[in-house]
Protein backbone atom coordinates (compact mmCIF):
# COMPACT_ATOMS: atom_id res chain seq x y z
CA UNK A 1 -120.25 264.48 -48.98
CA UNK A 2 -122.03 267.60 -50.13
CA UNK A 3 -121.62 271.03 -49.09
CA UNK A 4 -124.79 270.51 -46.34
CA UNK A 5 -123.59 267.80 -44.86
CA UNK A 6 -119.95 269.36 -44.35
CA UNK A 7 -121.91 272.86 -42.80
CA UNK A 8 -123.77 271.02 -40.73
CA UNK A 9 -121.06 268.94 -39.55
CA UNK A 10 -118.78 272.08 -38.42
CA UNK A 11 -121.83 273.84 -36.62
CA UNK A 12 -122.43 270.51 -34.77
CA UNK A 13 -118.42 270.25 -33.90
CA UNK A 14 -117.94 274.17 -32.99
CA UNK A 15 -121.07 274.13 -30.52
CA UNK A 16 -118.97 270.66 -28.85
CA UNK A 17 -116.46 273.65 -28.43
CA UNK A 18 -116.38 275.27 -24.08
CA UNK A 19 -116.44 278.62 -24.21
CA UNK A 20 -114.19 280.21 -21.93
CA UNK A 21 -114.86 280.80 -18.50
CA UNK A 22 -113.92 284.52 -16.27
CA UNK A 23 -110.85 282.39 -14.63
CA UNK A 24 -109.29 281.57 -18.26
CA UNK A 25 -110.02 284.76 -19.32
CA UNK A 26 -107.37 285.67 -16.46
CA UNK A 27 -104.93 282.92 -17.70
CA UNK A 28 -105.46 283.71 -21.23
CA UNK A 29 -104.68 287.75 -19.68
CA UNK A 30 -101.44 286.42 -17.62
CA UNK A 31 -100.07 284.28 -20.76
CA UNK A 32 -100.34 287.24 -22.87
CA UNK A 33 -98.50 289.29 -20.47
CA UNK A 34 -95.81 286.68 -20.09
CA UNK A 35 -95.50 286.71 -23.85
CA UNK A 36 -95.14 290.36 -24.28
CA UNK A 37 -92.73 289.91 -21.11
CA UNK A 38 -90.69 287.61 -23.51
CA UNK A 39 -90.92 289.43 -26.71
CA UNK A 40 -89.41 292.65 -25.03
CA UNK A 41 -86.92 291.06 -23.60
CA UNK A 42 -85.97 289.11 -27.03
CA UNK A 43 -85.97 292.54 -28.47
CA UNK A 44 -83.64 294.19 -26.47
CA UNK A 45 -81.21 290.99 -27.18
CA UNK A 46 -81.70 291.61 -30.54
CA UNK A 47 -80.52 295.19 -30.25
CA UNK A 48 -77.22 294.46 -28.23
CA UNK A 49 -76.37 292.25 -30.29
CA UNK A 50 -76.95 294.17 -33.20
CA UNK A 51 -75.40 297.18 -31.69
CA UNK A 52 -72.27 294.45 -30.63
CA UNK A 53 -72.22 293.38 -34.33
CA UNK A 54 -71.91 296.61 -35.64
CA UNK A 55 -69.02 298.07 -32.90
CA UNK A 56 -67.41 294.64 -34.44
CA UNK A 57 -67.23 296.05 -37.76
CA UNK A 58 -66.14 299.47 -37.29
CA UNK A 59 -62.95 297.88 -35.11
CA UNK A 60 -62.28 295.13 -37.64
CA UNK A 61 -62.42 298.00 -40.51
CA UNK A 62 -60.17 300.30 -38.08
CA UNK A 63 -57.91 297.46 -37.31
CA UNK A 64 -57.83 296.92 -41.33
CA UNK A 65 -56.98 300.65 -42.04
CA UNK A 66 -54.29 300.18 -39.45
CA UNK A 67 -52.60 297.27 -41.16
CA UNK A 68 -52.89 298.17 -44.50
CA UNK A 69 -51.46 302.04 -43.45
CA UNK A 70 -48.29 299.93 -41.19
CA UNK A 71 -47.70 296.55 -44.00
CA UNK A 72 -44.88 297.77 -45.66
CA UNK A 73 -43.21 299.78 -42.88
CA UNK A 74 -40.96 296.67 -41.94
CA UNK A 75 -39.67 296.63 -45.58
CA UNK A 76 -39.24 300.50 -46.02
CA UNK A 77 -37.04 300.46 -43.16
CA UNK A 78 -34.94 298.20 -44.52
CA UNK A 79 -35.07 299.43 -47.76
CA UNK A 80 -33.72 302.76 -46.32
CA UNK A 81 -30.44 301.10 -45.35
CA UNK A 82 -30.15 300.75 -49.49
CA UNK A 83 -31.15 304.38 -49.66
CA UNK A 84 -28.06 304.85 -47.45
CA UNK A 85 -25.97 303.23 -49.28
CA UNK A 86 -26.87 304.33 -52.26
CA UNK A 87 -26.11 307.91 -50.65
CA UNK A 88 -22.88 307.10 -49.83
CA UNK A 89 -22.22 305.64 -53.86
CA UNK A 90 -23.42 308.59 -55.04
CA UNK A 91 -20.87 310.93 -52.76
CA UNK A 92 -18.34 308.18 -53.53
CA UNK A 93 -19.01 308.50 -57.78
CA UNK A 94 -18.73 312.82 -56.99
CA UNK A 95 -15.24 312.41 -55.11
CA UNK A 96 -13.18 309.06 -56.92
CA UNK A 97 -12.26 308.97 -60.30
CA UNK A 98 -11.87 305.16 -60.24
CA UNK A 99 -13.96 302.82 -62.17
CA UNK A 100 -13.02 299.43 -60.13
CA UNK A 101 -14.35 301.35 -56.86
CA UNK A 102 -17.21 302.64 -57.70
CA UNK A 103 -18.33 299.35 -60.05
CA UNK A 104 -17.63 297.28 -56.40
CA UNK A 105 -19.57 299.89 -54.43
CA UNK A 106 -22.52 299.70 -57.18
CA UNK A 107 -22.61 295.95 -56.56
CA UNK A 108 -22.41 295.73 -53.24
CA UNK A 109 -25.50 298.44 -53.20
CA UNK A 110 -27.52 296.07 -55.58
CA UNK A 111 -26.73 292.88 -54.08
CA UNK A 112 -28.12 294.18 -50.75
CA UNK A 113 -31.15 295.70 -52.09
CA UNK A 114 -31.34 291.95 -53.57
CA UNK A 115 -31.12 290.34 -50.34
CA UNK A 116 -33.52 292.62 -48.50
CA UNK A 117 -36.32 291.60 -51.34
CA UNK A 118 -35.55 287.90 -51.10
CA UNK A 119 -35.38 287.60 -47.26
CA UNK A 120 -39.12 289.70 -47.67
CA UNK A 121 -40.70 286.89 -49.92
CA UNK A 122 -39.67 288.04 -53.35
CA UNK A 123 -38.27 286.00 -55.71
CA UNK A 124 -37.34 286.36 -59.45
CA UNK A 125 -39.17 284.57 -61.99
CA UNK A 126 -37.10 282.50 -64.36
CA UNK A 127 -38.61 282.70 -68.02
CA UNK A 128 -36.30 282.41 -70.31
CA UNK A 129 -36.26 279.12 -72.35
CA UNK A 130 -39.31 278.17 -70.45
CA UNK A 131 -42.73 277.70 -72.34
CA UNK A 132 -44.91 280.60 -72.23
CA UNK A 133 -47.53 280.41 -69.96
CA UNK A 134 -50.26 283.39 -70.34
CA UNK A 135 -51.09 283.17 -66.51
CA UNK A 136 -46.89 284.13 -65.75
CA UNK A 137 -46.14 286.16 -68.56
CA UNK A 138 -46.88 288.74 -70.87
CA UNK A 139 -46.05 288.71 -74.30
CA UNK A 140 -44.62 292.20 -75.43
CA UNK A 141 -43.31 290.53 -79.46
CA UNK A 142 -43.08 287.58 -81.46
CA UNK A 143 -40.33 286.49 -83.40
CA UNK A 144 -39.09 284.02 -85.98
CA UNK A 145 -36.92 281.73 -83.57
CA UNK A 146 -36.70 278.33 -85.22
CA UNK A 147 -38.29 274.88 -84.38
CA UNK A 148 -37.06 275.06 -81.09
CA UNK A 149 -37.72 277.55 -79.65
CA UNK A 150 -41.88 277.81 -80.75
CA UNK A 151 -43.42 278.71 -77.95
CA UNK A 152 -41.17 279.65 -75.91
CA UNK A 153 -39.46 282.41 -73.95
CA UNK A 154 -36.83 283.82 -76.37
CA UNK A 155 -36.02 287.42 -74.15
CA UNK A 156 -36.79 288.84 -70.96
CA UNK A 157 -37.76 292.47 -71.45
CA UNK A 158 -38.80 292.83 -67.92
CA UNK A 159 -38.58 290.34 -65.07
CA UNK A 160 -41.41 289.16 -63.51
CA UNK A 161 -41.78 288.13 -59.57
CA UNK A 162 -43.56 286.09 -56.81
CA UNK A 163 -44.48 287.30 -53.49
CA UNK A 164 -44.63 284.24 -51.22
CA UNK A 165 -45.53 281.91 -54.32
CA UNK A 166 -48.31 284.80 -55.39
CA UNK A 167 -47.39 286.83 -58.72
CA UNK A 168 -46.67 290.58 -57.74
CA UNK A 169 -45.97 291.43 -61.13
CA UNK A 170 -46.09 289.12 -64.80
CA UNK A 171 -42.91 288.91 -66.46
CA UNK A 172 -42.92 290.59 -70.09
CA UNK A 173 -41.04 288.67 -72.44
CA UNK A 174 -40.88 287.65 -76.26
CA UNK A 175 -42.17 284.91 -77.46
CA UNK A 176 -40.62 282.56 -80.36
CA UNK A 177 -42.98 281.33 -83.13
């Protein structure tokens, strides 16, 4: 087919086209209406909910704020009973002149503070002897420590801990090589 032959072929199919009558013009009119109808009413849906998504936000950032401000509360409180004790060491050290006493009452301060961390979620790491694993520790020196003990944890300079299972801090230990 040429170009002609197309050109005539679409003026012979668009006069085969009705033109519109007055009472479609008033359809056409009352479908228009009915669409505007719709797309005002779709817009003002859009907006609540927009305006519903964004009150969400500012209380779920509030409500974050909140937690993050109150999270440790339940541990400082019990953390002040150590404090307490500690207090009560430290008049207790001032007034006695007995080693025995105040090495029990030192203990007995630590081993609570101990028990307070635990029953929170935080547990010691164990590292020494263990291989060294980049991802739990961090290697603070190297030394010559035979055959045996390549590779491995030789000294814990400072102990590392879980949270839950989650690392709160990396232990920092020597290495052997």
């Amino acid at each position: 087919m040429d170009k002609d032959s197309i050109l005539n072929e679409s003026a012979a199919n668009a006069e085969e086209i009705p033109v519109e009558t007055s009472g479609s013009n008033e359809t056409m009119e009352s479908e228009i209406e009915q669409l505007k109808n719709e797309l005002k009413e779709t817009k003002e849906k859009y907006l609540r909910l927009v305006a519903e998504f964004d009150n969400f936000r500012k209380r779920t950032a509030r409500e974050k704020i909140e937690v993050i401000q109150t999270a440790s509360k339940d541990v400082l409180v019990s953390l002040l009973e150590v404090l307490d004790d500690a207090e009560r060491a430290q008049q207790q050290i001032e007034s006695s002149s007995e080693a025995d006493q105040l090495k029990q009452g030192v203990l007995l301060v630590f081993n609570k503070l101990k028990n307070i961390l635990q029953s929170k979620g935080v547990k010691k790491m164990e590292a020494k002897g263990s291989d060294f694993n980049p991802d739990l520790h961090e290697a603070v020196a190297e030394i010559p420590a035979g055959e045996k003990m390549r590779g491995k944890v030789v000294d814990v300079v400072q102990n590392g801990y879980y949270l839950n299972d989650k690392i709160i801090r990396f232990a920092k230990v020597v290495v052997g090589k």
